[in-house]
N, C-alpha and C. Protein backbone atom coordinates (compact mmCIF):
# COMPACT_ATOMS: atom_id res chain seq x y z
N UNK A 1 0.84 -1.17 0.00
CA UNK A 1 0.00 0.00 0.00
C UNK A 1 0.89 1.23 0.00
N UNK A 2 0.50 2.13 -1.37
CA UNK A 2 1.43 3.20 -0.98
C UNK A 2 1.01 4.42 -0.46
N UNK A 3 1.75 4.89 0.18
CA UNK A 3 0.91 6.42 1.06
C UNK A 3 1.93 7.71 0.67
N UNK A 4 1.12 8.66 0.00
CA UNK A 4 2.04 9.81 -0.10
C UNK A 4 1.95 10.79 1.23
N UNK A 5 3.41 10.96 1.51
CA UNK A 5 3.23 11.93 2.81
C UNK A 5 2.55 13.17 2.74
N UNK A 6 2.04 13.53 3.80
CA UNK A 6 1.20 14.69 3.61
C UNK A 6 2.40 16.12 4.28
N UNK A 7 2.60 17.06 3.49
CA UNK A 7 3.55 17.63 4.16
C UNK A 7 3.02 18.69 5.36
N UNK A 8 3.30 19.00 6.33
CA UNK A 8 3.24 19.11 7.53
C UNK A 8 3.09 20.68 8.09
N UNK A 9 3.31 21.15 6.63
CA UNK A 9 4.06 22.90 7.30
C UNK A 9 2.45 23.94 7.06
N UNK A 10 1.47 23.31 6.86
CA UNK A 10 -0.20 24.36 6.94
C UNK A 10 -0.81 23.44 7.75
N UNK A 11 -1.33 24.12 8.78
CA UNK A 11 -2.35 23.41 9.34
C UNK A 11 -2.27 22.26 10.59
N UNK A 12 -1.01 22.29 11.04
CA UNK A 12 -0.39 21.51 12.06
C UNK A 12 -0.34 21.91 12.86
N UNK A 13 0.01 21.61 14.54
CA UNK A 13 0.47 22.23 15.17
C UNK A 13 1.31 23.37 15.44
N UNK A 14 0.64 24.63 15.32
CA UNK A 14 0.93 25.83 15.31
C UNK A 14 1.75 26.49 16.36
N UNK A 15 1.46 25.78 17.69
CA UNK A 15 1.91 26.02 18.47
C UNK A 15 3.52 25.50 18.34
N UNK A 16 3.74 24.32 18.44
CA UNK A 16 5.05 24.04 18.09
C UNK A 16 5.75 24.48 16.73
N UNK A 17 5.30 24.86 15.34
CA UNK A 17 6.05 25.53 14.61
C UNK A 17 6.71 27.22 15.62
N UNK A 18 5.73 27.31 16.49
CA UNK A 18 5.99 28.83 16.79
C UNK A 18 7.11 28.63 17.64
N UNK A 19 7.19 27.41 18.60
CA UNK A 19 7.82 27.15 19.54
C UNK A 19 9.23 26.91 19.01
N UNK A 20 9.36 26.15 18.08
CA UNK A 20 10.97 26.13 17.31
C UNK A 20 11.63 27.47 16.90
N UNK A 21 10.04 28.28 16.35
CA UNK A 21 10.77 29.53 15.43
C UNK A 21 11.27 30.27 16.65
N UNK A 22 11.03 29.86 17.58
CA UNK A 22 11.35 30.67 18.78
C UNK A 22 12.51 30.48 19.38
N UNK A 23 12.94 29.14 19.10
CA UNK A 23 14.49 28.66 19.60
C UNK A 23 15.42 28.58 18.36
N UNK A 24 15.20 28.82 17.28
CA UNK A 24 15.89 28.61 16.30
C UNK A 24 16.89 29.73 16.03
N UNK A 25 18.43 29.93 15.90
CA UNK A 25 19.59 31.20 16.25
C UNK A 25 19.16 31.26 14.20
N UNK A 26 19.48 32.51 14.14
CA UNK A 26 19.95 33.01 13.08
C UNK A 26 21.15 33.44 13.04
N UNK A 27 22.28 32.70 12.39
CA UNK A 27 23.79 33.12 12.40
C UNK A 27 24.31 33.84 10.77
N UNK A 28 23.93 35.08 10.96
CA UNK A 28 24.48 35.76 9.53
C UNK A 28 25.93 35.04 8.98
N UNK A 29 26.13 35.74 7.79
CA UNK A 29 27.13 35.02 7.32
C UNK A 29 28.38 33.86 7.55
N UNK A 30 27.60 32.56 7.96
CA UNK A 30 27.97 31.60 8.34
C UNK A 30 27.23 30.39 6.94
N UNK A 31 28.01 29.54 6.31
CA UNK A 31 29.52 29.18 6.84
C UNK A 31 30.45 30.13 5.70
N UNK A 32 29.79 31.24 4.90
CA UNK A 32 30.57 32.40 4.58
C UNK A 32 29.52 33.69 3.82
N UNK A 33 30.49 34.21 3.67
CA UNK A 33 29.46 35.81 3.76
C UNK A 33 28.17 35.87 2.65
N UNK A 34 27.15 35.76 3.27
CA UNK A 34 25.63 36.05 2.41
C UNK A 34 24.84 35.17 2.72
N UNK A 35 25.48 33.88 3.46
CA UNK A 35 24.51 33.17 3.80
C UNK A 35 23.88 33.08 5.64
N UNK A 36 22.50 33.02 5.58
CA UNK A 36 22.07 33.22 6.90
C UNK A 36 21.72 31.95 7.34
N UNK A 37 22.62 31.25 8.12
CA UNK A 37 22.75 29.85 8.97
C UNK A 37 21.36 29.73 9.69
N UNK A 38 20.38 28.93 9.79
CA UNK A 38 19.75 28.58 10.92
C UNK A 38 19.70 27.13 11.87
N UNK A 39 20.38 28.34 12.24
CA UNK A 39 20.78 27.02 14.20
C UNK A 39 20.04 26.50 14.45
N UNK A 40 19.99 25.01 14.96
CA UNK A 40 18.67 23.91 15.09
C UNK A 40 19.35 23.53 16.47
N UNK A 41 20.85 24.10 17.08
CA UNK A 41 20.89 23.31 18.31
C UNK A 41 20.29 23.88 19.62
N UNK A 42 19.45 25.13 19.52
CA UNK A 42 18.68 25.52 20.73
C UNK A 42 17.85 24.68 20.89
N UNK A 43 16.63 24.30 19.47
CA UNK A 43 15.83 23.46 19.45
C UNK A 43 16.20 22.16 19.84
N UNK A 44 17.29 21.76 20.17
CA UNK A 44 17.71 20.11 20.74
C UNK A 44 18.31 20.46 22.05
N UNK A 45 18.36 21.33 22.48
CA UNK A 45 18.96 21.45 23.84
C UNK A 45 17.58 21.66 24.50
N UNK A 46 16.26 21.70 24.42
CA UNK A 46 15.21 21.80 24.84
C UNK A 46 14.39 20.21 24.51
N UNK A 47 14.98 19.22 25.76
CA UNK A 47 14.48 18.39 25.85
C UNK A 47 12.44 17.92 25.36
N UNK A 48 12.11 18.86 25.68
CA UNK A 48 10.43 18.37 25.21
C UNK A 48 10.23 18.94 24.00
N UNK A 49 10.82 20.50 23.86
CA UNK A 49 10.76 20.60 21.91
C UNK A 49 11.28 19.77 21.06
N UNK A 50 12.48 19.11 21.72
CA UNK A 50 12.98 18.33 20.53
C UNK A 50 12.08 16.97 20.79
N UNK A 51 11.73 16.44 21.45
CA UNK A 51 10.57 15.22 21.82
C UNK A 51 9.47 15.56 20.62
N UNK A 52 8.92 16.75 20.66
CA UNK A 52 7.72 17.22 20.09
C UNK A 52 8.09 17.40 18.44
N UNK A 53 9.36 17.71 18.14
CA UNK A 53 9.72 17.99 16.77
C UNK A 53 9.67 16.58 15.96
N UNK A 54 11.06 15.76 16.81
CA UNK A 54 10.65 14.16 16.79
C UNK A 54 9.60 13.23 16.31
N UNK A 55 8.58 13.47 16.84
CA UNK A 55 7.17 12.98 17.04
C UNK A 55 6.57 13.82 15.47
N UNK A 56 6.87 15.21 15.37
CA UNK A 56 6.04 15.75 14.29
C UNK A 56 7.06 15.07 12.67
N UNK A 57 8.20 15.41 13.37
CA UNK A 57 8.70 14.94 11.94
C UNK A 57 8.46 13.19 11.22
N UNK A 58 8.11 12.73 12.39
CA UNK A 58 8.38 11.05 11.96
C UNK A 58 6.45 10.86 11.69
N UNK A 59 5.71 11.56 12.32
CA UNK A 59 4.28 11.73 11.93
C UNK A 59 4.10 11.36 10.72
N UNK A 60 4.26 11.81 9.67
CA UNK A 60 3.97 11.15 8.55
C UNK A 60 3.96 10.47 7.72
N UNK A 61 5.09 9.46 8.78
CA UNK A 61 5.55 8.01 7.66
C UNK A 61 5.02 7.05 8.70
N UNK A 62 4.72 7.32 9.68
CA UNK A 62 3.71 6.44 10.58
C UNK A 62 2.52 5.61 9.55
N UNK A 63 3.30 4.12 9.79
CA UNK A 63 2.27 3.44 8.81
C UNK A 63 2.90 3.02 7.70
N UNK A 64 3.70 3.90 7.48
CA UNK A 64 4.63 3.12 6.07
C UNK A 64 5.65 2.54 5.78
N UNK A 65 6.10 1.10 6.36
CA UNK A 65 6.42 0.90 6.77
C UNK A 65 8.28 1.12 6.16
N UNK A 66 8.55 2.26 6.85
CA UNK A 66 10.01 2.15 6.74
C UNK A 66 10.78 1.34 7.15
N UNK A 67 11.61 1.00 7.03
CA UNK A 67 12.59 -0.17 7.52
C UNK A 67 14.16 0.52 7.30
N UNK A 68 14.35 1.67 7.33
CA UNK A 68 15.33 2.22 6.97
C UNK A 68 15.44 4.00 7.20
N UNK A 69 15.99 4.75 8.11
CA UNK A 69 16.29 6.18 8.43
C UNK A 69 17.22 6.30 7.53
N UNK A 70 17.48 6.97 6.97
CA UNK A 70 18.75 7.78 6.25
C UNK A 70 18.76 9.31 6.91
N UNK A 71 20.03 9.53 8.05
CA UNK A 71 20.18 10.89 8.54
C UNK A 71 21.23 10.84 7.72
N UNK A 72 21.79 12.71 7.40
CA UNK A 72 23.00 12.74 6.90
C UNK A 72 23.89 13.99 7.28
N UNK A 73 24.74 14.20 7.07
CA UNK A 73 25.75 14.42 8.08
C UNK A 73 25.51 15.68 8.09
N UNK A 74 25.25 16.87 8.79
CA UNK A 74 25.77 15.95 10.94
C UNK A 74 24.53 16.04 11.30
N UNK A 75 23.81 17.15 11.24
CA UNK A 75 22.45 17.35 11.82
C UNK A 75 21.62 16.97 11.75
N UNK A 76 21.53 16.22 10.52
CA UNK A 76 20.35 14.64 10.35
C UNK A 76 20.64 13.35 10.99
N UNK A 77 21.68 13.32 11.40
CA UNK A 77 22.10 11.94 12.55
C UNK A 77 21.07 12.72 13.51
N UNK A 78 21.37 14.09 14.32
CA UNK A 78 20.91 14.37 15.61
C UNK A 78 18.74 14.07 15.53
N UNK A 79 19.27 14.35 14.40
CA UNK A 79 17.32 14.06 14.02
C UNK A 79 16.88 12.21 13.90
N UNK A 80 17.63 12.09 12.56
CA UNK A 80 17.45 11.07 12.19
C UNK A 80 17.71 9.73 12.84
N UNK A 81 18.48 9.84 13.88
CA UNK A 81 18.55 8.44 15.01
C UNK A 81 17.10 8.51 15.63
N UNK A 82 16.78 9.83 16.43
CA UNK A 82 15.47 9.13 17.30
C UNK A 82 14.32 9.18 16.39
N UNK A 83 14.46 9.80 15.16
CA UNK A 83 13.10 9.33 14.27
C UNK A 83 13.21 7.82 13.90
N UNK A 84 13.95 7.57 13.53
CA UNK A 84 14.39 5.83 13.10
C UNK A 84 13.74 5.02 14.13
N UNK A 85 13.79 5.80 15.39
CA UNK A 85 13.43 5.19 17.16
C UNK A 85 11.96 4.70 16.77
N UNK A 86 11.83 6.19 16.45
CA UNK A 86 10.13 6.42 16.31
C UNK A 86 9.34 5.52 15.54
N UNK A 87 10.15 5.24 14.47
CA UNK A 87 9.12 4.32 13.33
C UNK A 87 10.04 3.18 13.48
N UNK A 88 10.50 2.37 14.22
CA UNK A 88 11.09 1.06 14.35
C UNK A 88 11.45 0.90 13.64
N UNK A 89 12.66 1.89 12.71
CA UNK A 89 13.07 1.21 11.69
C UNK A 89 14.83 1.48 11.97
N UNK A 90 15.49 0.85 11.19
CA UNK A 90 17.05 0.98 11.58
C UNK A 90 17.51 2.09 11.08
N UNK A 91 18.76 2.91 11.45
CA UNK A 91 19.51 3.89 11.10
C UNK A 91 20.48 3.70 10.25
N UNK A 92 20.66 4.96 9.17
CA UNK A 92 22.00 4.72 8.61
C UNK A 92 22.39 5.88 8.45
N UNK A 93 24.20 6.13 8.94
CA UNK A 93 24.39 7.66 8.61
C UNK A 93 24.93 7.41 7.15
N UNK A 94 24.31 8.88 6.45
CA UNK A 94 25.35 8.90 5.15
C UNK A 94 26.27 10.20 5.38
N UNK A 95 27.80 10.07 5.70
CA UNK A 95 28.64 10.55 5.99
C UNK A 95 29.22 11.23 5.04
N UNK A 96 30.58 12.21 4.96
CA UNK A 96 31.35 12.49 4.41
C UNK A 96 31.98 11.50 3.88
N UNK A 97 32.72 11.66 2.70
CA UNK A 97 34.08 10.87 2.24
C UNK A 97 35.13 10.67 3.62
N UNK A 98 35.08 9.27 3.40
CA UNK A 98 36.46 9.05 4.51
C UNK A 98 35.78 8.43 5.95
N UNK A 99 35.17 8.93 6.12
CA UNK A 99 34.54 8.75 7.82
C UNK A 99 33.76 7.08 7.81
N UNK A 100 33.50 7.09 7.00
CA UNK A 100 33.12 5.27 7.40
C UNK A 100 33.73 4.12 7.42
N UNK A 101 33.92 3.20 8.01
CA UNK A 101 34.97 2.03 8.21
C UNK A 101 34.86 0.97 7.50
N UNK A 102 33.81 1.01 6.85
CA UNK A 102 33.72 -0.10 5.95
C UNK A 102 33.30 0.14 4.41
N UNK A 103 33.31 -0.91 3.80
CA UNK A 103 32.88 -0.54 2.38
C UNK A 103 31.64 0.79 1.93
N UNK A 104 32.76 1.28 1.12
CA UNK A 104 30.60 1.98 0.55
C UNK A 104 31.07 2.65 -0.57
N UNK A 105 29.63 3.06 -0.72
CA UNK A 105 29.08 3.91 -1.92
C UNK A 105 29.66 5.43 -1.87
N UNK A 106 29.47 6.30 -2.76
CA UNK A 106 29.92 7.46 -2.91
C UNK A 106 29.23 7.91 -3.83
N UNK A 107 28.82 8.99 -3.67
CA UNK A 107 27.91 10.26 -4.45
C UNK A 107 28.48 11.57 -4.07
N UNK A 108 28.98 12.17 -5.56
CA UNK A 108 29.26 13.82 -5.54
C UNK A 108 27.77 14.71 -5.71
N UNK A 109 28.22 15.99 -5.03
CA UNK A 109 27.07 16.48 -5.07
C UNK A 109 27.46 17.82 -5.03
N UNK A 110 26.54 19.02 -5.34
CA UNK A 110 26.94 20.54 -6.13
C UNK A 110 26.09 21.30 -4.20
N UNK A 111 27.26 21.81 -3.71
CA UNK A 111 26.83 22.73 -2.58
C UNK A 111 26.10 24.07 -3.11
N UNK A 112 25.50 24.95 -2.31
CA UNK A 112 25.16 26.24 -2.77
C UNK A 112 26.31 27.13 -2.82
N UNK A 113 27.61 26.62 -1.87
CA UNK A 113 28.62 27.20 -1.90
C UNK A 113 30.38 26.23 -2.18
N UNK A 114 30.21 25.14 -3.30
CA UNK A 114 30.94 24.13 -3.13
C UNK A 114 30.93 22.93 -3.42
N UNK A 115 31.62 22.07 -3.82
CA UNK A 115 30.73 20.79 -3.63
C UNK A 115 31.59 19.68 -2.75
N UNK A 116 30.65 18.74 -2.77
CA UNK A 116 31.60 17.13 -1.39
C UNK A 116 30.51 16.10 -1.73
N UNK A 117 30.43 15.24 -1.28
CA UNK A 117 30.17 14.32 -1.09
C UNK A 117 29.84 13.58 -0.09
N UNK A 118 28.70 12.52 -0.41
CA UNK A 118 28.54 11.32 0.74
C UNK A 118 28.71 9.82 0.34
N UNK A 119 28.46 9.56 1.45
CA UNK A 119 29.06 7.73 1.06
C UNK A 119 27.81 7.00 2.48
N UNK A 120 27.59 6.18 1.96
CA UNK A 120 26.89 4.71 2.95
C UNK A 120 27.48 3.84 2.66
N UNK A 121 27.49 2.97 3.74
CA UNK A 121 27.53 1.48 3.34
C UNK A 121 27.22 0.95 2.34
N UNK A 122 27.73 -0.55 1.68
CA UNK A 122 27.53 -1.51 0.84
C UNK A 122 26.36 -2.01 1.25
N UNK A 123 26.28 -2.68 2.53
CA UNK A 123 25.04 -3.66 3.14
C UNK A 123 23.88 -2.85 3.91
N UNK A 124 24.25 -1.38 3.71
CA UNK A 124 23.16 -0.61 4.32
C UNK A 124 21.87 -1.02 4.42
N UNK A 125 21.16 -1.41 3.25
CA UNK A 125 20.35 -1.36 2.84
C UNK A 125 20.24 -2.66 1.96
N UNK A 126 18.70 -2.98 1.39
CA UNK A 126 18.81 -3.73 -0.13
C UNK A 126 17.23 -3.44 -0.38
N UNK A 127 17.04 -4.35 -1.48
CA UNK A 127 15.92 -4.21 -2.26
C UNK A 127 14.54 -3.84 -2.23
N UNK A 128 14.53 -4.87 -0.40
CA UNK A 128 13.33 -4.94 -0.10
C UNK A 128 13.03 -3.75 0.65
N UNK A 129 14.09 -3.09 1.21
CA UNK A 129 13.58 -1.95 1.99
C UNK A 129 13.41 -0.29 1.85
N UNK A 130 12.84 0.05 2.33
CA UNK A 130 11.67 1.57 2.39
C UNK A 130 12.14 2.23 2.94
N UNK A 131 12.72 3.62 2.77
CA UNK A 131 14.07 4.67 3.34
C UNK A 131 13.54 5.62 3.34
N UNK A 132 13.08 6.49 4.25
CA UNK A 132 13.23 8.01 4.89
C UNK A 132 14.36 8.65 4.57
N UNK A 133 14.65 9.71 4.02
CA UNK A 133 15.59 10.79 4.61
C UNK A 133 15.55 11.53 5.11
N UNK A 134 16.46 11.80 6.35
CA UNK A 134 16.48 13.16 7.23
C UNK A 134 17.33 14.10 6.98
N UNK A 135 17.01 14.89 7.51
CA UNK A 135 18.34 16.29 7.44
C UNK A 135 17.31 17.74 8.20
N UNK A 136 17.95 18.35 8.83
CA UNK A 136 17.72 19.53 9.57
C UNK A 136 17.22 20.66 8.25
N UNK A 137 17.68 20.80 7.48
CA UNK A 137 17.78 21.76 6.13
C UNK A 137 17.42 21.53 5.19
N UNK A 138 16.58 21.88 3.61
CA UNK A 138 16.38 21.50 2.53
C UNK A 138 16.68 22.91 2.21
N UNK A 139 17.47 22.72 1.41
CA UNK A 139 17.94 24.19 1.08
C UNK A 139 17.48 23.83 -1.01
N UNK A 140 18.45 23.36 -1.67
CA UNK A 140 18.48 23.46 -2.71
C UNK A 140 18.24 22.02 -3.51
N UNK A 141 18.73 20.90 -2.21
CA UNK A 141 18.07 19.53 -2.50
C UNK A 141 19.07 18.82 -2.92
N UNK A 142 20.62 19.29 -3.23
CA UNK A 142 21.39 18.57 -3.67
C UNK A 142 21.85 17.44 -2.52
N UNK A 143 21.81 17.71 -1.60
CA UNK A 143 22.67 16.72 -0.47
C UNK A 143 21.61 15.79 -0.26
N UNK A 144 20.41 15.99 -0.19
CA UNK A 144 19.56 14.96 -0.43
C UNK A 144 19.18 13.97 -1.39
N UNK A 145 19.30 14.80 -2.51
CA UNK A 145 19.24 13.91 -4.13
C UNK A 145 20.80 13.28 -4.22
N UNK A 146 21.37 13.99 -3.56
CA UNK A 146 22.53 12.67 -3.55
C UNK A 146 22.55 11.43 -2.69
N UNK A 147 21.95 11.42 -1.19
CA UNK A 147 21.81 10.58 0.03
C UNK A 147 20.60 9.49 -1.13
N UNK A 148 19.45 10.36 -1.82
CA UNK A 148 18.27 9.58 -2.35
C UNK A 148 19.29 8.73 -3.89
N UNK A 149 20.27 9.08 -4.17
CA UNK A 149 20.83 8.10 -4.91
C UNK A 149 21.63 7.10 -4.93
N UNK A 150 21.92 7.39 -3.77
CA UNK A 150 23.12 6.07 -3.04
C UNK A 150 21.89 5.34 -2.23
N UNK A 151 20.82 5.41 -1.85
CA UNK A 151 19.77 4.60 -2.00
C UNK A 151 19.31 4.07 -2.67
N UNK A 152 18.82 4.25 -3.86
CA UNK A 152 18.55 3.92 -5.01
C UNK A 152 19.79 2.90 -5.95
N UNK A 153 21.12 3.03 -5.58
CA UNK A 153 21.87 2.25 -5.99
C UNK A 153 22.05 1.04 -5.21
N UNK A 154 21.50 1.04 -3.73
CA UNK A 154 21.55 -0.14 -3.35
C UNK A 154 20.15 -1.45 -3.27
N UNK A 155 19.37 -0.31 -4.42
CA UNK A 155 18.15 -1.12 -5.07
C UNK A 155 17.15 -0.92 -3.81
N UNK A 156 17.11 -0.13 -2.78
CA UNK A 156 16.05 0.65 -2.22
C UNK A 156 15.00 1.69 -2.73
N UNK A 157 14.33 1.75 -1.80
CA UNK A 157 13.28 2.63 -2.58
C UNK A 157 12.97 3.84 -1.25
N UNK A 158 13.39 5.24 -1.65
CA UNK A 158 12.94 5.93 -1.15
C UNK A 158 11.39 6.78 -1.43
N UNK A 159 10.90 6.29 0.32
CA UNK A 159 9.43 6.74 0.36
C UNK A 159 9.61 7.96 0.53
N UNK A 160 9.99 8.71 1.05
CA UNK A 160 10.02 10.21 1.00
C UNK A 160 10.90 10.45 2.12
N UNK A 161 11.17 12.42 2.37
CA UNK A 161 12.07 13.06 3.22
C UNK A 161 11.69 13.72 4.26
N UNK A 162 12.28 13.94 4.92
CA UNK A 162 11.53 14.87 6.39
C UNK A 162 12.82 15.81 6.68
N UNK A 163 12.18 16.97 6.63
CA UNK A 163 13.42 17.88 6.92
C UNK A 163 12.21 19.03 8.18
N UNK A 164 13.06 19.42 9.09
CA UNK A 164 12.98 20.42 10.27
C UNK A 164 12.73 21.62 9.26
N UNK A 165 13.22 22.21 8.84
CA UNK A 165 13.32 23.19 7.91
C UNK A 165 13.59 23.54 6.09
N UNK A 166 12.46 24.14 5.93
CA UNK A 166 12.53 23.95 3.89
C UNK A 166 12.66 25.17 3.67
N UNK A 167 13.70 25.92 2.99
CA UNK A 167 14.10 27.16 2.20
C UNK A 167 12.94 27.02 0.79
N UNK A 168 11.94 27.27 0.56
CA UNK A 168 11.23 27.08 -0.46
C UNK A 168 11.44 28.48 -1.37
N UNK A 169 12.12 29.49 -1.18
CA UNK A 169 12.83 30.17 -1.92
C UNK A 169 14.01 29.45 -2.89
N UNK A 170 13.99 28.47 -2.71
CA UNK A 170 15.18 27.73 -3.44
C UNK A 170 14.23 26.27 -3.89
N UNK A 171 15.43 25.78 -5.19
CA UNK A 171 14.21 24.73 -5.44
C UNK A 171 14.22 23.28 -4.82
N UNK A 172 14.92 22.97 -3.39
CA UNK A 172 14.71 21.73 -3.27
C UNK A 172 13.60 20.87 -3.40
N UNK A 173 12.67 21.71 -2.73
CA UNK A 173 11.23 20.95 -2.80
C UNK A 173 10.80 20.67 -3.32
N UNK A 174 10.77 21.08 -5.43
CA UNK A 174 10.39 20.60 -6.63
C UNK A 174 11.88 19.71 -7.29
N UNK A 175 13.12 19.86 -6.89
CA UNK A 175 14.19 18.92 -6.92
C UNK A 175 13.61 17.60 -6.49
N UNK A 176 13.01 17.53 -5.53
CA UNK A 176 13.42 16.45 -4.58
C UNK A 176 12.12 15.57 -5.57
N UNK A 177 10.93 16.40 -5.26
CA UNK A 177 9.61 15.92 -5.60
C UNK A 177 8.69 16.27 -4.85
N UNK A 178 8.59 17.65 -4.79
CA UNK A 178 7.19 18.07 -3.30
C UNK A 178 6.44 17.20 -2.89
N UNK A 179 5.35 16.24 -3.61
CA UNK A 179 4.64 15.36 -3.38
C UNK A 179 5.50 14.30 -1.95
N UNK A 180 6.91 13.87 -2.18
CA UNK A 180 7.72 13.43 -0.87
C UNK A 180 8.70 14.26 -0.46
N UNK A 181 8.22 15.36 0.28
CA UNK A 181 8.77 16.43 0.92
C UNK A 181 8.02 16.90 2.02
N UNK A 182 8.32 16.78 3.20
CA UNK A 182 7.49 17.17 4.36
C UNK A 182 8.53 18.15 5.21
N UNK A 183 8.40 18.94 5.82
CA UNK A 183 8.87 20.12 6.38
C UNK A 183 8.16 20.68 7.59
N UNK A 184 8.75 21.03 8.75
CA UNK A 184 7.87 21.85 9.79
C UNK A 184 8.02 22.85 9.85
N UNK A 185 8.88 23.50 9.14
CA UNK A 185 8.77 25.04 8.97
C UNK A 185 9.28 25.05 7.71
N UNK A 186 8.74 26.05 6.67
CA UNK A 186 9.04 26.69 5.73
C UNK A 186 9.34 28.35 5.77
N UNK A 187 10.54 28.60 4.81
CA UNK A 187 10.74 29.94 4.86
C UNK A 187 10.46 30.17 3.14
């Protein structure tokens, strides 16, 4: 049975979108000049917001049966482990080049300011299983359409993404595929 996620950012809990926008730092030109950083670690140093973010972000794959988190580096591990919690499904980080100890995959990918790469495991994953991606940010969609292709090469199938925050001034959200794009705040 397939279920398209319903994305999250009209009509939800209002109170908690307000409650993040409320802990969330704005760091001007970080990680260089023109771009405006938004800090997600107030929102995790607040034990019941981040419980509540948790709960909203993994909300919509409730039911489908994932069998697979994809967080990716760094701030989608901090998400993407206890959502994985949430929907009983296993974790996988997709890391930088270099940082994993065992075999894997590798995907280049175009930064807004740069480009790098990620890598997973060989045995991460396989055929039969149904993959989430996380990440704190959807900015332009590349670091995701890269995490969603090193999935796809290990003959998985990604059901859709969950990101804390969507720049919809930029095109990740029609990159990715809006229809599997869910977000709790949009800018």
């Amino acid at each position: 049975m397939s279920h398209t996620p319903t994305p999250f950012i009209a009509g939800q809990d209002a109170s908690l979108r307000e409650d993040v926008k409320a802990r969330l730092r704005d760091v001007p030109d970080f990680p260089k000049p023109g771009i405006l950083f938004k800090d997600v670690t107030p929102v995790l140093a607040d034990p019941h917001l981040f419980r509540r973010v948790v709960d909203a972000m993994a909300a919509p794959f409730q039911g489908q049966r994932i069998h697979r988190v994809v967080g990716v580096e760094a701030r989608g591990f901090l998400l993407g482990a206890p959502i994985a919690m949430a929907l009983h499904a296993g974790f996988v980080p997709a890391r930088k080049p270099g940082k994993l100890p065992w075999r894997t995959r590798t995907e280049r990918y175009a930064l807004e300011y740069g480009e790098d790469g990620l890598q997973i495991h060989e045995d991460a994953m396989g055929p039969e299983d149904r993959v989430l991606i996380v990440d704190d940010l959807l900015a332009t969609g590349g670091t995701a359409q890269a995490a969603s292709r090193l999935v796809t090469q290990l003959g998985a199938q990604v059901v859709g993404f969950s990101f804390l925050i969507s720049l919809d001034f930029l095109p990740g959200r029609q990159r990715l595929g809006a229809d599997k794009v869910c977000a709790l705040l949009s800018y």
